[in-house]
N, C-alpha and C. Protein backbone atom coordinates (compact mmCIF):
# COMPACT_ATOMS: atom_id res chain seq x y z
N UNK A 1 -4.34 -21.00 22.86
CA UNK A 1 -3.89 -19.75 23.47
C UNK A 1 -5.10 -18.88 23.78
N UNK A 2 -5.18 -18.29 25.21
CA UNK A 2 -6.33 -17.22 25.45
C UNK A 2 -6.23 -16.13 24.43
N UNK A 3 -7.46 -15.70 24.06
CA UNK A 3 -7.71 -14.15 24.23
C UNK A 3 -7.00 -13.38 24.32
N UNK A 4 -6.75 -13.48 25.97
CA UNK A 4 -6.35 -12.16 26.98
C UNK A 4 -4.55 -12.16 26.44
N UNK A 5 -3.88 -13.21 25.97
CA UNK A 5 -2.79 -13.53 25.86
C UNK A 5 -2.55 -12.92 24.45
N UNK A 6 -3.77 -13.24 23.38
CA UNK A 6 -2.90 -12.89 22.47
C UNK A 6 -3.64 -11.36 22.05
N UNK A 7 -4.58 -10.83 22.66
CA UNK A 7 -5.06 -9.45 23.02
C UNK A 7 -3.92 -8.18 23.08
N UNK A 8 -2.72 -8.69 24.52
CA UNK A 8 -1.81 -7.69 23.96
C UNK A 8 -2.07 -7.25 25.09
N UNK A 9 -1.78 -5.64 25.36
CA UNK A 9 -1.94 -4.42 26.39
C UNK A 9 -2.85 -3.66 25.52
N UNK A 10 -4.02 -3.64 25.09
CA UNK A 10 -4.61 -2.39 24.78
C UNK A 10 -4.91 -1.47 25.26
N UNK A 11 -4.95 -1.72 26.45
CA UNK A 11 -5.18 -0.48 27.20
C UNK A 11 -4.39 0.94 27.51
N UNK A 12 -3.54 0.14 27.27
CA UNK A 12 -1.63 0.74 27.66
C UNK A 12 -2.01 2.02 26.74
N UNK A 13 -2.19 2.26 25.19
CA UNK A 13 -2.01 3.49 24.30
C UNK A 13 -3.08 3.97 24.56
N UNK A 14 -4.17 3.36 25.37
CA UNK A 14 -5.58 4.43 25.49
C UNK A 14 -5.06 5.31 27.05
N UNK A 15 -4.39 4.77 27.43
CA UNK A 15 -4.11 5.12 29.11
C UNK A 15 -2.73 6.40 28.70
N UNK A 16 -1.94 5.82 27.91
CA UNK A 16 -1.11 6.99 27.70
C UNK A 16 -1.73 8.58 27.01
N UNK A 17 -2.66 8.00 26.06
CA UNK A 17 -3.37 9.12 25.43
C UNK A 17 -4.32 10.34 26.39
N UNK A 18 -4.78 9.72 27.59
CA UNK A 18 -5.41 10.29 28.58
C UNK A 18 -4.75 11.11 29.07
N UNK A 19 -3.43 10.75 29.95
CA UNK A 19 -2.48 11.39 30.57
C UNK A 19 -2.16 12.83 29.53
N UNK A 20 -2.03 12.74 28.09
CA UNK A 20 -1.30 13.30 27.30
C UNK A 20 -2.86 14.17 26.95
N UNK A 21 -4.28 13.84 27.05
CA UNK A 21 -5.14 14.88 27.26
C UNK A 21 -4.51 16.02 28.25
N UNK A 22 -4.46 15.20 29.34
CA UNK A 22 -5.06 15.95 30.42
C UNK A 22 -3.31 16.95 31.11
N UNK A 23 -2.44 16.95 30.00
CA UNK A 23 -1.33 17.06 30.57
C UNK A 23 -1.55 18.40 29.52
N UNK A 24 -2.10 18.54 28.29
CA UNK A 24 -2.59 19.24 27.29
C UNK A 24 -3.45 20.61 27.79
N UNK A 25 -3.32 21.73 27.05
CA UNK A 25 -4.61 22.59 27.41
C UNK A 25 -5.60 22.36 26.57
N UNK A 26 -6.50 23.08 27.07
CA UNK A 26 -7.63 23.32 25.90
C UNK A 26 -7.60 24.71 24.98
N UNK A 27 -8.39 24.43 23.89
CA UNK A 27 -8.21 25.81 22.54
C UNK A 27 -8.51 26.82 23.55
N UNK A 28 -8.46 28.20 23.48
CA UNK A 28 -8.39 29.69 23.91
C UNK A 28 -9.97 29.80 23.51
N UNK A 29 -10.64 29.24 24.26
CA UNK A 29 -12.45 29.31 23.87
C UNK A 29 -12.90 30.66 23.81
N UNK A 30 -12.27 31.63 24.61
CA UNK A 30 -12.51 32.61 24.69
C UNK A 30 -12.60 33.45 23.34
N UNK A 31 -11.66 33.18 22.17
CA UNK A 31 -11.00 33.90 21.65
C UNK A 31 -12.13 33.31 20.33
N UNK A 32 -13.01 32.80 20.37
CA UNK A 32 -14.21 32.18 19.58
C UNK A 32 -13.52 32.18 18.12
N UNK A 33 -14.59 31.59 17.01
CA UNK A 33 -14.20 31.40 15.87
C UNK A 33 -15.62 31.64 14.98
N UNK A 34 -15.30 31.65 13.70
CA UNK A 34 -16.30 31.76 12.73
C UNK A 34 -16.03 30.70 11.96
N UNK A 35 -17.43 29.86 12.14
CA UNK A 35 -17.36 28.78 11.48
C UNK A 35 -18.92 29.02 10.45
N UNK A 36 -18.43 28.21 9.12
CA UNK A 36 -19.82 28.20 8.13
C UNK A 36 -20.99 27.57 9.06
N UNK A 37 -22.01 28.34 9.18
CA UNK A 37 -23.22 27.30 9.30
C UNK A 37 -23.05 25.92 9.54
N UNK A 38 -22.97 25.68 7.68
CA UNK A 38 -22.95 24.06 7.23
C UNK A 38 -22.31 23.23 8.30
N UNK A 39 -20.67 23.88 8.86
CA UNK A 39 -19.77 23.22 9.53
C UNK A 39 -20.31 23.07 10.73
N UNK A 40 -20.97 24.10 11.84
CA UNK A 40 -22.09 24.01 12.61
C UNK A 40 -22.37 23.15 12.62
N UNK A 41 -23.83 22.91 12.24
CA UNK A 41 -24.50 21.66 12.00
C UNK A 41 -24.06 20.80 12.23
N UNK A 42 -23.18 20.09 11.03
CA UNK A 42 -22.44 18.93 11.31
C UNK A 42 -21.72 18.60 12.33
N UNK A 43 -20.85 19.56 13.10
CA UNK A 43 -20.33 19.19 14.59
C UNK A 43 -21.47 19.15 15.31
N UNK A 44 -22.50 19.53 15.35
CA UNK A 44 -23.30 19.50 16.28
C UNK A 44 -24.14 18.29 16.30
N UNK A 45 -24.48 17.81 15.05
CA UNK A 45 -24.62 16.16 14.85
C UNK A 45 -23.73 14.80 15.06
N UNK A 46 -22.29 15.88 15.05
CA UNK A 46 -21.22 14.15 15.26
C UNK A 46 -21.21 14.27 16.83
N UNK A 47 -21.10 15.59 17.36
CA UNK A 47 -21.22 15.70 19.08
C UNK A 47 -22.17 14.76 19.56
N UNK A 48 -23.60 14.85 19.29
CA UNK A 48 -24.23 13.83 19.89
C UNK A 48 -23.89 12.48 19.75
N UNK A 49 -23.56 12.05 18.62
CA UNK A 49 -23.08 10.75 18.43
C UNK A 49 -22.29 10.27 19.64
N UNK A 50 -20.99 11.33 19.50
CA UNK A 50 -19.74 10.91 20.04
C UNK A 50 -20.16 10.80 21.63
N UNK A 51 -20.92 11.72 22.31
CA UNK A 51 -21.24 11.64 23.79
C UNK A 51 -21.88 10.53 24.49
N UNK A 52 -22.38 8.98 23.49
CA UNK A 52 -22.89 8.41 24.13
C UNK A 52 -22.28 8.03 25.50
N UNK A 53 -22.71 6.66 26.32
CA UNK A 53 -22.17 6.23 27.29
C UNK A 53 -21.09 4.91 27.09
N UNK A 54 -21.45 4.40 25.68
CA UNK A 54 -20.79 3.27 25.62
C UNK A 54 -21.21 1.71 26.53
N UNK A 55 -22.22 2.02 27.37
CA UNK A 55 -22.83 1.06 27.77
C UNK A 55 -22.72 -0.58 26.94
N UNK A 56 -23.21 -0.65 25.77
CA UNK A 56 -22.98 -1.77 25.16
C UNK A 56 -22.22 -2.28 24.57
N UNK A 57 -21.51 -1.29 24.12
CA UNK A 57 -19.58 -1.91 23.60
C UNK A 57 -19.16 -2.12 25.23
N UNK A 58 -18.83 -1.58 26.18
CA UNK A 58 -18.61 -2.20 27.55
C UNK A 58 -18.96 -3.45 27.65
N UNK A 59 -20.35 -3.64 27.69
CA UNK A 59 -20.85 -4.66 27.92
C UNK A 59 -20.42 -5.69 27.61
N UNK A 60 -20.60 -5.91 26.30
CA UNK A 60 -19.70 -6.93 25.30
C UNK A 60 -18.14 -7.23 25.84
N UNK A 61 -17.34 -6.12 26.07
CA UNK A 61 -15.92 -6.27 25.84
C UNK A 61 -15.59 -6.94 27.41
N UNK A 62 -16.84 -7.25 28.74
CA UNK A 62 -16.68 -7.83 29.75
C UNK A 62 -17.02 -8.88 29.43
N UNK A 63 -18.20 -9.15 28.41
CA UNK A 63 -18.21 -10.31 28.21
C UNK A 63 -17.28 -11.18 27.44
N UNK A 64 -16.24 -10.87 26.97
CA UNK A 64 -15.13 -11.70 26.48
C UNK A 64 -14.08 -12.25 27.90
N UNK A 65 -14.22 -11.47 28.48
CA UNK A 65 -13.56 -12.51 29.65
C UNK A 65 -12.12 -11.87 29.97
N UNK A 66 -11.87 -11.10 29.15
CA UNK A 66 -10.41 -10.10 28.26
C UNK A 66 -10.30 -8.84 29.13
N UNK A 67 -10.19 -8.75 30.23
CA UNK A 67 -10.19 -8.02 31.33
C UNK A 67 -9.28 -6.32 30.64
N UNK A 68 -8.10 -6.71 29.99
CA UNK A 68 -7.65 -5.57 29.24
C UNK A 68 -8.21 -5.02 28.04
N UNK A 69 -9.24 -5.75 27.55
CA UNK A 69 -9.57 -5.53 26.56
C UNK A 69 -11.09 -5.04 27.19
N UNK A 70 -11.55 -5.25 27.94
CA UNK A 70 -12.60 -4.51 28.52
C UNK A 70 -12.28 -2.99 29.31
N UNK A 71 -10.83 -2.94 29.85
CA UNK A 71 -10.62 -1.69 30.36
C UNK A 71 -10.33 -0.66 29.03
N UNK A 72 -9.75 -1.07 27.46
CA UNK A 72 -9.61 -0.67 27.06
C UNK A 72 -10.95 -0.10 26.05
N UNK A 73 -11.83 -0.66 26.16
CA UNK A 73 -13.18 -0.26 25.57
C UNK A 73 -13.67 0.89 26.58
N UNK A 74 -13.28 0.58 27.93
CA UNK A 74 -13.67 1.75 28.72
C UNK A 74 -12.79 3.48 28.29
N UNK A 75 -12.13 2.97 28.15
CA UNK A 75 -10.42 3.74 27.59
C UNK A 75 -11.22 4.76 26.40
N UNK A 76 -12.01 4.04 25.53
CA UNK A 76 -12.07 3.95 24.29
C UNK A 76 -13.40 5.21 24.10
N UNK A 77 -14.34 4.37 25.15
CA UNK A 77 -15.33 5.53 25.24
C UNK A 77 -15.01 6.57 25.94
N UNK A 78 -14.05 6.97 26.92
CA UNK A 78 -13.77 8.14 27.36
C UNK A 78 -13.10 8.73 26.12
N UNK A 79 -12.07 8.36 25.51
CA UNK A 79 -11.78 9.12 24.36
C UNK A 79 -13.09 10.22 23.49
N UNK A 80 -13.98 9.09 23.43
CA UNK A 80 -15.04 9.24 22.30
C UNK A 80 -15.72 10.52 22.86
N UNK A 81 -15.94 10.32 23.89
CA UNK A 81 -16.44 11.13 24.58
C UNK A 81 -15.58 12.65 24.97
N UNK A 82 -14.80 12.38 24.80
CA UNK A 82 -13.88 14.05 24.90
C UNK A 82 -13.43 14.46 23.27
N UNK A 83 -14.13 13.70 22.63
CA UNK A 83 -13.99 14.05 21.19
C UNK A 83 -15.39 15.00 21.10
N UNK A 84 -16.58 14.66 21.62
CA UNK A 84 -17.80 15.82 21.67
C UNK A 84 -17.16 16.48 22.48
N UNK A 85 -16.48 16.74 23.80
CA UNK A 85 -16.09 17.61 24.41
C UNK A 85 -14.98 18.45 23.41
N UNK A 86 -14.02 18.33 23.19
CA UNK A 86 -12.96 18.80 22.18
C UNK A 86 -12.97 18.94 20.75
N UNK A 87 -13.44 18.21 20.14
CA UNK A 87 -13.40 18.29 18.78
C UNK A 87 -11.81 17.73 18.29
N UNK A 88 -11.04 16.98 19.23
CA UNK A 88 -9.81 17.19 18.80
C UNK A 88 -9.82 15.12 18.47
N UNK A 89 -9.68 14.81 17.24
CA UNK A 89 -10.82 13.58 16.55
C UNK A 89 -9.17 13.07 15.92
N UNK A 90 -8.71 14.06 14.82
CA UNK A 90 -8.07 12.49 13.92
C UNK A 90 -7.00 12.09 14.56
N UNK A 91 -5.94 12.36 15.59
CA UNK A 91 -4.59 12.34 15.76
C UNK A 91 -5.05 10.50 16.38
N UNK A 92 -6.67 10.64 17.41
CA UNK A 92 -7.29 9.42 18.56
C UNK A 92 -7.45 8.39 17.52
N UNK A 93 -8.43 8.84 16.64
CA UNK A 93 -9.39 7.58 15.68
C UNK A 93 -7.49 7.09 14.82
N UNK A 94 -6.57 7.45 14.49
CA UNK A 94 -5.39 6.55 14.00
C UNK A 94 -5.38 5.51 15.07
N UNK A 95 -5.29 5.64 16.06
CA UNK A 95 -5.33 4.47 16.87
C UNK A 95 -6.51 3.83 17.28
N UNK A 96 -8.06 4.44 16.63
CA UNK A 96 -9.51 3.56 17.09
C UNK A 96 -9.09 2.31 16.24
N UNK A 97 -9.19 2.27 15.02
CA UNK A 97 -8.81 2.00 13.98
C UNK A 97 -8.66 0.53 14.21
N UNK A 98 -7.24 0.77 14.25
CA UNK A 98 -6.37 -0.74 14.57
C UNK A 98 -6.94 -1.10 15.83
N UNK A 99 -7.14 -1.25 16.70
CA UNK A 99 -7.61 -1.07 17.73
C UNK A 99 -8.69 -2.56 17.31
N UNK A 100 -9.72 -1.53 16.61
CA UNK A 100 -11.14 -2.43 16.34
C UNK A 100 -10.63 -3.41 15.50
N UNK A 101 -9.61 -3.10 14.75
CA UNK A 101 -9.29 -4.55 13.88
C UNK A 101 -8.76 -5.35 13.96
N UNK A 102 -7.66 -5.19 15.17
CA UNK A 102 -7.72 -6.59 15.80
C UNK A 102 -8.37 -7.14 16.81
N UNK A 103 -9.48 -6.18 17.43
CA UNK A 103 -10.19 -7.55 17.86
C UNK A 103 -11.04 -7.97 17.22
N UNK A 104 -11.78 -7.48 16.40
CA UNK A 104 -12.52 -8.14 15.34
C UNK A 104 -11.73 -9.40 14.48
N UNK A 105 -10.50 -9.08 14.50
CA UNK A 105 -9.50 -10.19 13.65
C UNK A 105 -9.89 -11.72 15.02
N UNK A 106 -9.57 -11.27 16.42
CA UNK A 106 -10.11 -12.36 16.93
C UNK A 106 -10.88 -12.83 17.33
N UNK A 107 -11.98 -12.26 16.92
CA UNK A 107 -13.37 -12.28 17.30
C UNK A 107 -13.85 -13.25 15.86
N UNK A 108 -13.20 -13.12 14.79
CA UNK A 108 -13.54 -14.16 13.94
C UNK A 108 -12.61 -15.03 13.11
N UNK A 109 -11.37 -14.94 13.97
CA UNK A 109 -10.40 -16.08 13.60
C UNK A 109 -10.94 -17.62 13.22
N UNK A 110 -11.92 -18.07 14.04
CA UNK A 110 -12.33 -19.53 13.70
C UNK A 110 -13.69 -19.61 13.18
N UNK A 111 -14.27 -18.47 12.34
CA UNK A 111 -15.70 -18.73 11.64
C UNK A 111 -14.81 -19.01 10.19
N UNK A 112 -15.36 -20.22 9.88
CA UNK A 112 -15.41 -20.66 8.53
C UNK A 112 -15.37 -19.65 7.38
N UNK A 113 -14.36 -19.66 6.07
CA UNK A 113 -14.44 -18.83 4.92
C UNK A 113 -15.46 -18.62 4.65
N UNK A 114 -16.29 -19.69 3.88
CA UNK A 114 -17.40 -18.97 3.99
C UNK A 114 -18.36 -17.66 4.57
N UNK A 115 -18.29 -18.05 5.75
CA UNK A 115 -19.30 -17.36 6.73
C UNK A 115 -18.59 -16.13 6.65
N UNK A 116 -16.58 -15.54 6.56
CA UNK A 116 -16.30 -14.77 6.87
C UNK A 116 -16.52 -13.63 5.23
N UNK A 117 -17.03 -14.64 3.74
CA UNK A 117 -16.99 -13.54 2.85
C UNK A 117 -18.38 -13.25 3.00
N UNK A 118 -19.44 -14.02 3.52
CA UNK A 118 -20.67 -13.56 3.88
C UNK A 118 -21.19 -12.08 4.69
N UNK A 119 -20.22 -12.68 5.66
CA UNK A 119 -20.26 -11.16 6.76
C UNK A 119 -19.45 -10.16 6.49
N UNK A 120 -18.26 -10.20 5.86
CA UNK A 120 -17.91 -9.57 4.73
C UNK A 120 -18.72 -8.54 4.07
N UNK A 121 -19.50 -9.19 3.06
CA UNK A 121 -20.48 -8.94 2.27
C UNK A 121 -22.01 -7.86 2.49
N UNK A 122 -21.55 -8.25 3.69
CA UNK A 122 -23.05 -8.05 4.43
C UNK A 122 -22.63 -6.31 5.57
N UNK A 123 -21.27 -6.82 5.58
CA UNK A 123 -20.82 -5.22 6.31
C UNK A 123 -20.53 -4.22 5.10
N UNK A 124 -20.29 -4.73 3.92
CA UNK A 124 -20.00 -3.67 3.41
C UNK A 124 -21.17 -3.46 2.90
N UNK A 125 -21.88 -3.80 2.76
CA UNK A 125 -23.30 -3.27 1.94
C UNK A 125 -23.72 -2.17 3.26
N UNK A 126 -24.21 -2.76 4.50
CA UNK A 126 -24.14 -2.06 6.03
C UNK A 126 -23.60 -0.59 5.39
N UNK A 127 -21.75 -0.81 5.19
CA UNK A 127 -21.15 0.24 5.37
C UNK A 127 -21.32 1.12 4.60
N UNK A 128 -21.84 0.80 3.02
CA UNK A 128 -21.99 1.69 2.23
C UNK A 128 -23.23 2.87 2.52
N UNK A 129 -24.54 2.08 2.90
CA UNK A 129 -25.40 2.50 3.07
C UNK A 129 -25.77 3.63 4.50
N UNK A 130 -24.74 3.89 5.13
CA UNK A 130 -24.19 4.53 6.08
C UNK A 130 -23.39 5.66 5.74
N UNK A 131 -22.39 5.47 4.53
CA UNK A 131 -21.39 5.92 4.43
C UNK A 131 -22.54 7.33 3.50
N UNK A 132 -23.40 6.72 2.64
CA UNK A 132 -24.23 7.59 1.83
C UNK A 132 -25.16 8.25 2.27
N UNK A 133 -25.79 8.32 3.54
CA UNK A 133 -26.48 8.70 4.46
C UNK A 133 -25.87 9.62 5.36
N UNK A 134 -24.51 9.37 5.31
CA UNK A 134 -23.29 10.46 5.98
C UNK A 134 -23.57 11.98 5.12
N UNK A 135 -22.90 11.40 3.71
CA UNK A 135 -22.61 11.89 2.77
C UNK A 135 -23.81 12.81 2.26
N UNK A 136 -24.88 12.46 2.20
CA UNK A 136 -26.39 13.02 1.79
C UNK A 136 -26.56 14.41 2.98
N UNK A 137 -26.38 13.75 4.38
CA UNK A 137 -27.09 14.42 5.59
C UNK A 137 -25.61 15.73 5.71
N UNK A 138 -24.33 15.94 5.50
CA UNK A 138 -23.43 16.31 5.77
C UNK A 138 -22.84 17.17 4.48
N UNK A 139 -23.17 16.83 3.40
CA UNK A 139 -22.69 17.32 2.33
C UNK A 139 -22.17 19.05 2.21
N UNK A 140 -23.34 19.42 3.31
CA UNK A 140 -22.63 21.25 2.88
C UNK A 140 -21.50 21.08 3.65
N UNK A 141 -21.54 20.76 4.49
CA UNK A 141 -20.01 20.91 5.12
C UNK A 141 -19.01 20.32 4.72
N UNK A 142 -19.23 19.11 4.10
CA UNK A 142 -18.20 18.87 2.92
C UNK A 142 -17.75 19.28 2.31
N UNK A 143 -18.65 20.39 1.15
CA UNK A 143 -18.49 21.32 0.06
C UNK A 143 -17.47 22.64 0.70
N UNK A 144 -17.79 22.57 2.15
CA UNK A 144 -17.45 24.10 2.44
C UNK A 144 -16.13 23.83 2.67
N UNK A 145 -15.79 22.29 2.96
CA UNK A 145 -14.35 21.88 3.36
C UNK A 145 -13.30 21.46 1.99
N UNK A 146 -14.28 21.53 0.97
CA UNK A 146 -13.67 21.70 -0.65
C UNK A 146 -13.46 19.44 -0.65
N UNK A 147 -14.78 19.06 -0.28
CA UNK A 147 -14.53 17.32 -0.57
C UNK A 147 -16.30 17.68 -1.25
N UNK A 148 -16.14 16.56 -2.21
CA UNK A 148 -17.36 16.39 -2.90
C UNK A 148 -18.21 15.07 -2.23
N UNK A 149 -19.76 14.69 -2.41
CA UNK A 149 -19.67 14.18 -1.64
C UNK A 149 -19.20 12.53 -2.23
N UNK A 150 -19.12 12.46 -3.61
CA UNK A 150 -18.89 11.19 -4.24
C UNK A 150 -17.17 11.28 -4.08
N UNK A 151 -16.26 12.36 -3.75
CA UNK A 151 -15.21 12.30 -3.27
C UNK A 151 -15.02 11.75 -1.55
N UNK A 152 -16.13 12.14 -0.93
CA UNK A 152 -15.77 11.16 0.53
C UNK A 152 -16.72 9.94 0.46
N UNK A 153 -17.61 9.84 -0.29
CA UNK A 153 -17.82 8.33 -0.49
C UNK A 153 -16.80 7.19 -0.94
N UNK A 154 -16.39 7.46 -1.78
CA UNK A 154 -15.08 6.99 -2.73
C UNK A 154 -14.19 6.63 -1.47
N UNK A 155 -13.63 7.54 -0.92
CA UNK A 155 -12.62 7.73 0.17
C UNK A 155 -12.77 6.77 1.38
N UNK A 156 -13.88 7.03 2.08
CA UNK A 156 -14.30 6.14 2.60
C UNK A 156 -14.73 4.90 2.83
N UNK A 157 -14.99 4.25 1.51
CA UNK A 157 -15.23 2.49 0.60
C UNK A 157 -13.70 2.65 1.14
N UNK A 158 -13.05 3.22 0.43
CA UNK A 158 -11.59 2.28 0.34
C UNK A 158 -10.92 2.13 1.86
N UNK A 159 -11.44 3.01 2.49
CA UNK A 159 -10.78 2.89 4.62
C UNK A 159 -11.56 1.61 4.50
N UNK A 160 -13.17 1.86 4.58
CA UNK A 160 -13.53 0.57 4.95
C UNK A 160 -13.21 -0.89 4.29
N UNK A 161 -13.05 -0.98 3.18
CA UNK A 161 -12.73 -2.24 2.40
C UNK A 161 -10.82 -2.57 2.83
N UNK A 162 -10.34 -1.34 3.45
CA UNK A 162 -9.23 -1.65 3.61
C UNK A 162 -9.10 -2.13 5.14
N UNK A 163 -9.96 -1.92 5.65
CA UNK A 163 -9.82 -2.14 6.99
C UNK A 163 -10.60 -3.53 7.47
N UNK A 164 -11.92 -4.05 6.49
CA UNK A 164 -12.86 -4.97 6.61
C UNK A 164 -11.69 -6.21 6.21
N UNK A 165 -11.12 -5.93 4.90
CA UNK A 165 -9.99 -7.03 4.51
C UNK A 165 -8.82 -7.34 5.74
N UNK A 166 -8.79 -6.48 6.75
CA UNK A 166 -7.61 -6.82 7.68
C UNK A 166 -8.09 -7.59 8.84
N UNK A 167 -9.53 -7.29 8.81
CA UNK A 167 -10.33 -7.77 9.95
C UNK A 167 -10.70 -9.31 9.23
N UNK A 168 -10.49 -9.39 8.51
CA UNK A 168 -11.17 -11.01 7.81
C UNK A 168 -9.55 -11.69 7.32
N UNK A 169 -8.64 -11.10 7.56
CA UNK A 169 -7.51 -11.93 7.18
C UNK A 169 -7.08 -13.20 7.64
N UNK A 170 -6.16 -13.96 7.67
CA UNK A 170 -5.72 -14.84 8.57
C UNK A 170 -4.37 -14.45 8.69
N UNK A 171 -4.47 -13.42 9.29
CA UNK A 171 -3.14 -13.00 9.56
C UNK A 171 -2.83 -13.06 10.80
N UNK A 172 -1.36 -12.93 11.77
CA UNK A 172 -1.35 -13.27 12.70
C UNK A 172 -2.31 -12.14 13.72
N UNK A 173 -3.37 -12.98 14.49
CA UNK A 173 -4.04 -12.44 15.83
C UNK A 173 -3.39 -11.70 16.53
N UNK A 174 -2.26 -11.44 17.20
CA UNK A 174 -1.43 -11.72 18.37
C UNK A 174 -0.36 -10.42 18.31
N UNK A 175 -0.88 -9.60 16.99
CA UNK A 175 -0.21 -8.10 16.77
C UNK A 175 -0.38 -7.07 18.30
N UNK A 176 0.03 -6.29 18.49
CA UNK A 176 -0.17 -5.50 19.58
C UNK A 176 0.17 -3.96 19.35
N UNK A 177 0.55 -3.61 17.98
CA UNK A 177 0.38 -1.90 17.31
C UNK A 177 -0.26 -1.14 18.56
């Protein structure tokens, strides 16, 4: 069975989510806010993140051959990208989520057990060391948001170990959430 077949429509919930931007207003900018410093900062560090171009996740997702699954990476970075524009982040990432985990689920459906507790192994060490570098560089704004930072470390192991285990399952490919 292709890919593209058992891929699904991904595109479909990134395409509805757009419409439902743009059908949306934006916050009353005018009407400004007082935010801590700390909190500052930190949006102003995930903004750059979020504005890249997506150039190389594109890239990749044409190179699977998965024509919906390449429009939906396109899908994916416009989101990302009106997340530095908006700030408006968790309602989208519930659906990045699953999203990335099943194609990662078929992206390594046929690598050997082995190889899959290896890479396994090897992302979560990745993830930790990321996750603490978050946590280190971000921490006042954590504090100011009342999370400690060994409370969003903690928090975060368990998304990722919960999400790395769904991506390494042998569960059925062919979900479409």
């Amino acid at each position: 069975m292709s890919s593209q077949v058992e891929s699904g429509n991904w595109s479909d919930g990134f395409r509805t989510r757009a419409v439902q931007r743009t059908e949306g207003s934006d916050p009353p900018w005018s009407d400004g806010s007082r935010l801590d410093p700390a909190i500052v900062r930190s949006l102003q560090k995930f903004q750059v993140g979020e504005s890249g171009d997506g150039a190389h996740l594109i890239a990749n997702a044409a190179a699977t051959g998965d024509r919906d699954y390449e429009a939906a990476a396109r899908l994916f970075v416009a989101e990302e990208q009106n997340h530095a524009r908006m700030l408006r982040i968790l309602a989208d990432e519930h659906h990045h989520v699953p999203f990335q985990i099943r194609r990662l689920r078929l992206g390594f459906r046929d690598t050997p057990a082995a190889a899959r507790i290896a890479i396994k192994q090897i992302w979560r060490a990745m993830a930790a060391a990321v996750i603490v570098v978050v946590a280190l560089d971000h921490g006042r704004a954590m504090r100011v948001c009342g999370v400690s930072r060994r409370e969003f470390v903690t928090a975060t192991m368990r998304i990722f170990d919960d999400s790395a285990t769904s991506v390494f399952s042998r569960a059925d490919t062919s979900d479409r959430h």
